[in-house]
Each structure stands twice: as structure tokens, then as C-alpha cells.
C-alpha atoms as a PDB file:
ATOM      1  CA  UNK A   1     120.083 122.358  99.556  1.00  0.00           C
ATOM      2  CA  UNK A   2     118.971 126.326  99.448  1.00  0.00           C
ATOM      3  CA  UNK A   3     115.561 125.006 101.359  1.00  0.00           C
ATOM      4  CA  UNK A   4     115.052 121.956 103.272  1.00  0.00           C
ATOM      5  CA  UNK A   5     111.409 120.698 103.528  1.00  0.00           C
ATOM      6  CA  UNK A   6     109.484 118.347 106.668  1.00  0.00           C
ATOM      7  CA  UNK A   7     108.063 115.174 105.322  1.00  0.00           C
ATOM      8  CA  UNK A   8     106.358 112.525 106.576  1.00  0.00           C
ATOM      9  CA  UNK A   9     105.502 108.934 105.792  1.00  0.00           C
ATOM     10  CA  UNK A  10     102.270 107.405 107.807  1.00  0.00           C
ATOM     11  CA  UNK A  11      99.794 104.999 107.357  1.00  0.00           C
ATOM     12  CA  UNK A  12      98.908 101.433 108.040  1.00  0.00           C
ATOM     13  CA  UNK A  13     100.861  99.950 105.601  1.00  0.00           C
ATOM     14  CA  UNK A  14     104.077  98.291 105.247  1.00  0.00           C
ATOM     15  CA  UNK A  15     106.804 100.583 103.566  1.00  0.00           C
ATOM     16  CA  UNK A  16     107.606 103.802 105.776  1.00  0.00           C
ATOM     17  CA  UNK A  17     110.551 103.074 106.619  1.00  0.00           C
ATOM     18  CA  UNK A  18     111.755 101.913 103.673  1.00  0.00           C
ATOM     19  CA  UNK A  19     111.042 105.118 101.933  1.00  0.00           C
ATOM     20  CA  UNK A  20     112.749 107.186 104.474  1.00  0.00           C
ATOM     21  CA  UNK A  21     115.788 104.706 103.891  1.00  0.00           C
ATOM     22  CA  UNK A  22     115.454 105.180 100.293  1.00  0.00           C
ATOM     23  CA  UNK A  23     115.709 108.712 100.543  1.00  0.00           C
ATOM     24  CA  UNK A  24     118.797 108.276 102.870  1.00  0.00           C
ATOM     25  CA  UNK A  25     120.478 105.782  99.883  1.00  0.00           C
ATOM     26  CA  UNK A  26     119.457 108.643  97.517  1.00  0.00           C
ATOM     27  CA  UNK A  27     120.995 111.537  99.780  1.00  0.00           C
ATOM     28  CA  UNK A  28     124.639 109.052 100.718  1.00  0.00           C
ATOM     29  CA  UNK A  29     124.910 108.963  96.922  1.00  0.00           C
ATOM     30  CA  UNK A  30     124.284 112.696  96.562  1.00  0.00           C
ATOM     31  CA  UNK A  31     127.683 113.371  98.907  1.00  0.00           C
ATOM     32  CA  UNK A  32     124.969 114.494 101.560  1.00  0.00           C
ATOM     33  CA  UNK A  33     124.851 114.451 105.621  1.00  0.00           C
ATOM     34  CA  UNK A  34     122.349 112.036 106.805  1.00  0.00           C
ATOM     35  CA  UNK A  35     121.303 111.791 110.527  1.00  0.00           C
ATOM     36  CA  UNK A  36     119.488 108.606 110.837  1.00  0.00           C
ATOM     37  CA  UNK A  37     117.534 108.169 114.307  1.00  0.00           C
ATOM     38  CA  UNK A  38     115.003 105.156 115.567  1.00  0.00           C
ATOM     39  CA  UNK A  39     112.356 105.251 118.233  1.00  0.00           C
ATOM     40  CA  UNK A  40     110.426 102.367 118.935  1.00  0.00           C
ATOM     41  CA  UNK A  41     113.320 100.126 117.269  1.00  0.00           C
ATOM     42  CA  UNK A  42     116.350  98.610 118.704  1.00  0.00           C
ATOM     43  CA  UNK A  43     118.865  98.434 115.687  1.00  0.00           C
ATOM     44  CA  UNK A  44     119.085  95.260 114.842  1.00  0.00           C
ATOM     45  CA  UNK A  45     117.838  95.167 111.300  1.00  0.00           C
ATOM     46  CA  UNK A  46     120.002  94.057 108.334  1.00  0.00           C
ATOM     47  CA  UNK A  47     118.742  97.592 106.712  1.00  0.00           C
ATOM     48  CA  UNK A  48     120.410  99.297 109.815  1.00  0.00           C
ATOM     49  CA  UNK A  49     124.062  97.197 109.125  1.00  0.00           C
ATOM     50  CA  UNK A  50     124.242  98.162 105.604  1.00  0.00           C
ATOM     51  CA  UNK A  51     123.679 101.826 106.742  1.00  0.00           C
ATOM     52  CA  UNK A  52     126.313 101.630 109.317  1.00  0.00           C
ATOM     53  CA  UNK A  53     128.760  99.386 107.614  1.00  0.00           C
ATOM     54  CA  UNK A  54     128.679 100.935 104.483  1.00  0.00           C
ATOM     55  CA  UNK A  55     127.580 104.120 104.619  1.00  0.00           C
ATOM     56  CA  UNK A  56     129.768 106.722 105.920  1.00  0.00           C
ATOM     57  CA  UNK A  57     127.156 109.853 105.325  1.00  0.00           C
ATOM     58  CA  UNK A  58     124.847 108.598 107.907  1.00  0.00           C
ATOM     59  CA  UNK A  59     125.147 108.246 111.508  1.00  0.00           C
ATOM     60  CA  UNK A  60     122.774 106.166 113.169  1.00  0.00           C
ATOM     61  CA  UNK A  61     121.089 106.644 116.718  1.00  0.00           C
ATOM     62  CA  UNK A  62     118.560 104.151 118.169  1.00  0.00           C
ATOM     63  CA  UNK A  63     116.404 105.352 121.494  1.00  0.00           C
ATOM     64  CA  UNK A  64     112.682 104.584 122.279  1.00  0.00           C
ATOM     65  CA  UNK A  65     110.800 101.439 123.638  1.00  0.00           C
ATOM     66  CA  UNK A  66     112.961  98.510 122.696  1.00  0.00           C
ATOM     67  CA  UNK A  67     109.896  95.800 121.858  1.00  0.00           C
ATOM     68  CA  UNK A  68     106.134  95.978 121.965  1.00  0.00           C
ATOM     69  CA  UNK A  69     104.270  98.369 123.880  1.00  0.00           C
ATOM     70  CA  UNK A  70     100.944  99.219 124.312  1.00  0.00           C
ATOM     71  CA  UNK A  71      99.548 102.853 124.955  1.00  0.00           C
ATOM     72  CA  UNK A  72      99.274 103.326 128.358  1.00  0.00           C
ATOM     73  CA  UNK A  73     101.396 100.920 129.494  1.00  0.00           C
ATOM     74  CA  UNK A  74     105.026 102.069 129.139  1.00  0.00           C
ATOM     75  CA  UNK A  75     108.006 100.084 130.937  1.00  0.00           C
ATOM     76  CA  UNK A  76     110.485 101.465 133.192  1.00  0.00           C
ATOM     77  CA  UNK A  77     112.336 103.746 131.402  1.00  0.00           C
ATOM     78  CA  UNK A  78     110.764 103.982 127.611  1.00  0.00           C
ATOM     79  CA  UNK A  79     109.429 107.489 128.206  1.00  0.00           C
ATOM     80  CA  UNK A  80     113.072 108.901 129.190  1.00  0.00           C
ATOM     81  CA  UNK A  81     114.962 107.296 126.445  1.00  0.00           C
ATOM     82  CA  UNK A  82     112.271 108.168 123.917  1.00  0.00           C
ATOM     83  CA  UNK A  83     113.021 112.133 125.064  1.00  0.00           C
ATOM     84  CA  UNK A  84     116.243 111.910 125.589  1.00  0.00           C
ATOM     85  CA  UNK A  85     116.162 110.412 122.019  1.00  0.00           C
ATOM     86  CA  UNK A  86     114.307 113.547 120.657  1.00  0.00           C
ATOM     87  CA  UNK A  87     116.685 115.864 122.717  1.00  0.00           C
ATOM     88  CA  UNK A  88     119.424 114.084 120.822  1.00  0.00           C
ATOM     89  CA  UNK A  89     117.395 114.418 117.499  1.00  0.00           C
ATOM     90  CA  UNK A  90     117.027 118.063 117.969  1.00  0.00           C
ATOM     91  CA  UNK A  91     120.808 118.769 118.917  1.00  0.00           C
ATOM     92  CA  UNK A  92     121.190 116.886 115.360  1.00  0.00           C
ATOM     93  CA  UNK A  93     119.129 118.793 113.911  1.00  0.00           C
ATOM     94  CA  UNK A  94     120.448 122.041 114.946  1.00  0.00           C
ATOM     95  CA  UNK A  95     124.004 121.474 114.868  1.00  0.00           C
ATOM     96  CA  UNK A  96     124.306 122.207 110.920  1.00  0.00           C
ATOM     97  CA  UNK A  97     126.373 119.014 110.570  1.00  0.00           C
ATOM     98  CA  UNK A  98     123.536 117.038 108.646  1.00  0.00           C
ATOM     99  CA  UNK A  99     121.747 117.880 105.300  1.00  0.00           C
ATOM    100  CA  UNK A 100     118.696 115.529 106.176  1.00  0.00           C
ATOM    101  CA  UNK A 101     117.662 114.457 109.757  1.00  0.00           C
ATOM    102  CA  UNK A 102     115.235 111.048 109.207  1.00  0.00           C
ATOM    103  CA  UNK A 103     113.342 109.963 112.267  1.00  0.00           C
ATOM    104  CA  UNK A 104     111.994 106.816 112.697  1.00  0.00           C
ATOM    105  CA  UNK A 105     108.748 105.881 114.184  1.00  0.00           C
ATOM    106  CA  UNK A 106     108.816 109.371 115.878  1.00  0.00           C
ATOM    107  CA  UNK A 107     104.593 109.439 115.512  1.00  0.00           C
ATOM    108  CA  UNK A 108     104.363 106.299 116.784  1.00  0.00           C
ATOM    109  CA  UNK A 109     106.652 107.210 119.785  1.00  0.00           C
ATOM    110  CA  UNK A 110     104.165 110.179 120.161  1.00  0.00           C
ATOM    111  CA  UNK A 111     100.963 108.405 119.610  1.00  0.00           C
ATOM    112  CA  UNK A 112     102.348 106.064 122.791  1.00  0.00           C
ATOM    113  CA  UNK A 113     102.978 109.221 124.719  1.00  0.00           C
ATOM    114  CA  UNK A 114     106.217 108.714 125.060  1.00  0.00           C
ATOM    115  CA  UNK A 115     107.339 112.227 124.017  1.00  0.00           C
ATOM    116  CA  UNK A 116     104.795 115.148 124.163  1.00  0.00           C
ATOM    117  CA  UNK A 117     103.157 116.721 121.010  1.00  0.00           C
ATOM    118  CA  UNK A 118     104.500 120.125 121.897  1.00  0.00           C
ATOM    119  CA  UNK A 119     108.664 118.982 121.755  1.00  0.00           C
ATOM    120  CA  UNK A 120     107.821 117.563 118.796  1.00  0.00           C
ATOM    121  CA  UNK A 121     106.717 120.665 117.509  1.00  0.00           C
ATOM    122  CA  UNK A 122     109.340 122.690 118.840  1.00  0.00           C
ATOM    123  CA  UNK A 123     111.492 120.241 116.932  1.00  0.00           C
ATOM    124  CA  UNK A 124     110.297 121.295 113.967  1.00  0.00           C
ATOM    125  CA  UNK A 125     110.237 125.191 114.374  1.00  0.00           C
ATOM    126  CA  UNK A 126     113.917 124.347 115.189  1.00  0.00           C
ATOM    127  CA  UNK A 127     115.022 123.586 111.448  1.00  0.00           C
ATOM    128  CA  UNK A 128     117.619 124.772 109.649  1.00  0.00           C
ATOM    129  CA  UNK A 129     116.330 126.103 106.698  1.00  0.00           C
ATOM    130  CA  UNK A 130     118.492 124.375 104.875  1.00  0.00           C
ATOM    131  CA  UNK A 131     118.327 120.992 106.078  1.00  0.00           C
ATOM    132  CA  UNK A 132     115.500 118.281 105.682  1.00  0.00           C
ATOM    133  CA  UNK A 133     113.536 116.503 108.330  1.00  0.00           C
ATOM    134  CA  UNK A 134     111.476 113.630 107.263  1.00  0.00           C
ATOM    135  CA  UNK A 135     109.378 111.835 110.572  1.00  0.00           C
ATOM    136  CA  UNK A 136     107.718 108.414 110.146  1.00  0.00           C
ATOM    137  CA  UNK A 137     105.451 105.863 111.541  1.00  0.00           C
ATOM    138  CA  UNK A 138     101.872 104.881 111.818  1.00  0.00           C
ATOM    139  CA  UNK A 139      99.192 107.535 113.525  1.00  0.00           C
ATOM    140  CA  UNK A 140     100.608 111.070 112.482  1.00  0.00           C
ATOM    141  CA  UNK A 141      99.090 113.148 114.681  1.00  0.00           C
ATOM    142  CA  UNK A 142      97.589 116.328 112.576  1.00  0.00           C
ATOM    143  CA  UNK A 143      98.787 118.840 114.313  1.00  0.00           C
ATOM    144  CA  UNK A 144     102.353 117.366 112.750  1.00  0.00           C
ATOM    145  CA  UNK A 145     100.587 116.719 109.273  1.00  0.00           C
ATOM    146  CA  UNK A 146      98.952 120.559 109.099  1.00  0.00           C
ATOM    147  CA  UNK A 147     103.034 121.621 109.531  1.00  0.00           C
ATOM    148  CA  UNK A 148     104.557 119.284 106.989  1.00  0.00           C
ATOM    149  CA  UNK A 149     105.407 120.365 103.515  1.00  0.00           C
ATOM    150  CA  UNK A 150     104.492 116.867 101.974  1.00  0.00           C
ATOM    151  CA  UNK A 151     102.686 113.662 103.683  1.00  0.00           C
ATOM    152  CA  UNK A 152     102.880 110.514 102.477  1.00  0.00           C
ATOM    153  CA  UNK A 153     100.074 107.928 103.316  1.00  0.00           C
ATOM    154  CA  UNK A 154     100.827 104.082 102.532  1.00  0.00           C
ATOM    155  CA  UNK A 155      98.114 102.090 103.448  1.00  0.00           C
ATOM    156  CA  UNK A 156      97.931  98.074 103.623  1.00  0.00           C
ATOM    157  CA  UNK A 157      95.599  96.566 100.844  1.00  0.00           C
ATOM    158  CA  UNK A 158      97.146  93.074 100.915  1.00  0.00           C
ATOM    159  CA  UNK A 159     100.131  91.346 103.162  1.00  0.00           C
ATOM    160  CA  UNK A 160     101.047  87.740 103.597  1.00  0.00           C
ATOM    161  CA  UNK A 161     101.308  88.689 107.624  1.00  0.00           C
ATOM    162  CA  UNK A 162      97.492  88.100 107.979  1.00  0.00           C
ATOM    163  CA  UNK A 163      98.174  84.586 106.795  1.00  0.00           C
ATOM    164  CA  UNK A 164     100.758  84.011 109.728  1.00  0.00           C
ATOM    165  CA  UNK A 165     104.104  84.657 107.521  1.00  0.00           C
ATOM    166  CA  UNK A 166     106.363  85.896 109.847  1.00  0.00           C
ATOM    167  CA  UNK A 167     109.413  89.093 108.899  1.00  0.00           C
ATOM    168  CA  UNK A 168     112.088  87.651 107.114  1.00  0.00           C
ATOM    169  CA  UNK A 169     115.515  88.426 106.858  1.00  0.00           C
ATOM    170  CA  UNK A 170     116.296  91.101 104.140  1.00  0.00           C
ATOM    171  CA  UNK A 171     112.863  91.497 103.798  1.00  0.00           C
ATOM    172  CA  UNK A 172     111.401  92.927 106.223  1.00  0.00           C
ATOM    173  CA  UNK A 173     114.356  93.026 108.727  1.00  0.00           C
END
């Protein structure tokens, strides 16, 4: 790619990540570099097997709160994995070894405080030009909206999870 754009996929709905992981299938088949990282999620996810079984572009990195948190009330130790996460994202980012660098629930890591506003910016200003960056997850802050290039916005209208369906394998995990 001659010039590599920052997306990102928010909203209440149910899909983010699966559009991010689209565009990773789409990139693998295109021959190109895919730096897959997770906040917020612990890996195991049948999406996250076929990636790493399968899928020899993409190298996978999970850091962040493993489980639910609520803001304010981070345990031991999800604060320094979440930046030590980013700090990994941004070596990643800048080593010129990916085409595309996809993170994961980044803006909810952010909206939980668990990594500040400004690293994530610096993050960004750190981009190859030639390499994408796509960030995902619910409450994009808009300082990280007014610098992307294109934000998507998938918002719930309907889902069986308000009538106590729980995730189901190869569905939703």
C-alpha cells in the first residue's frame, strides 16, 4: 500500500470485531502483514484459533483486562498490561514488518482508563505511512474519531441477548 489510512469501528452494536477480522481475512488473502492485537480480551475465541492456526500473515497479541471491568474499578495489574500492550502495539506498528496493525477494543481499554488518551494519540502520529491501523470497540473517544480517516458506527437495533441467549460457539465466540 502507497498510503495506509486509521479506521475505526465503534458503536453499541454487535459486529466490530468482526469487521476488523474481516478486513484481516481480506488482507491474509492479499499476501499482506497483519498485526492482530486484543485489549480487554483474553484469546480464547474460536475466531482467534482460526487466525493463529491458519493464518500465517497475522500474528496475534492479547494484553488488557482479562474479564469484566467496570470504570473505576481496575484489578491489580489491568492498567500495566493494557500499556504495556499499547507499547507493544506501537513497536508493531513502527517496526515496518506489518502492512495493517488491527487493535482490538483499544477505545474501550481507553474509555476504562486503562491507557491514557494522549499514548493513544502518539500511537497514531507514529504510523508508517504506508501501513494501516484500524482501532475498535465501543465509546471512541472524539479526539480519536476527529484523527481517523474513516469511522464506522454499528449500532444495536435488535439482538436475541436481551432475551437471555447467551454467546455461542462460532457465533459469537
Amino acid at each position: 500500500m502507497q498510503t495506509g489510512y486509521v479506521q475505526i469501528y465503534t458503536g453499541n452494536g454487535k459486529g466490530k470485531t468482526t469487521a476488523a477480522l474481516g478486513l484481516c481475512l481480506r488482507a491474509a488473502g492479499a499476501g499482506k502483514k497483519i498485526y492482530f492485537g486484543q485489549f480487554m480480551k483474553d484469546g480464547n475465541y474460536s475466531e482467534i484459533t482460526a487466525l493463529t492456526e491458519r493464518f500465517p500473515e497475522v500474528t496475534y497479541a492479547a494484553f488488557g483486562a482479562k474479564g469484566f471491568i467496570r470504570k473505576g474499578s481496575e484489578r491489580d495489574g489491568d492498567a500495566a498490561c493494557a500499556k504495556q500492550g499499547l507499547a507493544d502495539a506501537h513497536t508493531a506498528l513502527t517496526s515496518g514488518a506489518f502492512d495493517i496493525v488491527i487493535l482490538d477494543e483499544l477505545c474501550v481499554a481507553l474509555f476504562m482508563e486503562l491507557i491514557p488518551l494522549d499514548d493513544v494519540l502518539k500511537l497514531i502520529e507514529a504510523k508508517p505511512p504506508h501501513t494501516e491501523l484500524v482501532l475498535t470497540g465501543r465509546y471512541a473517544h472524539p479526539a480519536l474519531i476527529e484523527r481517523a480517516d474513516l469511522v464506522s458506527e454499528i449500532n444495536e437495533v435488535k439482538h436475541y441477548f436481551t432475551k437471555g441467549v447467551d454467546a455461542r460457539v462460532g457465533i459469537e465466540m
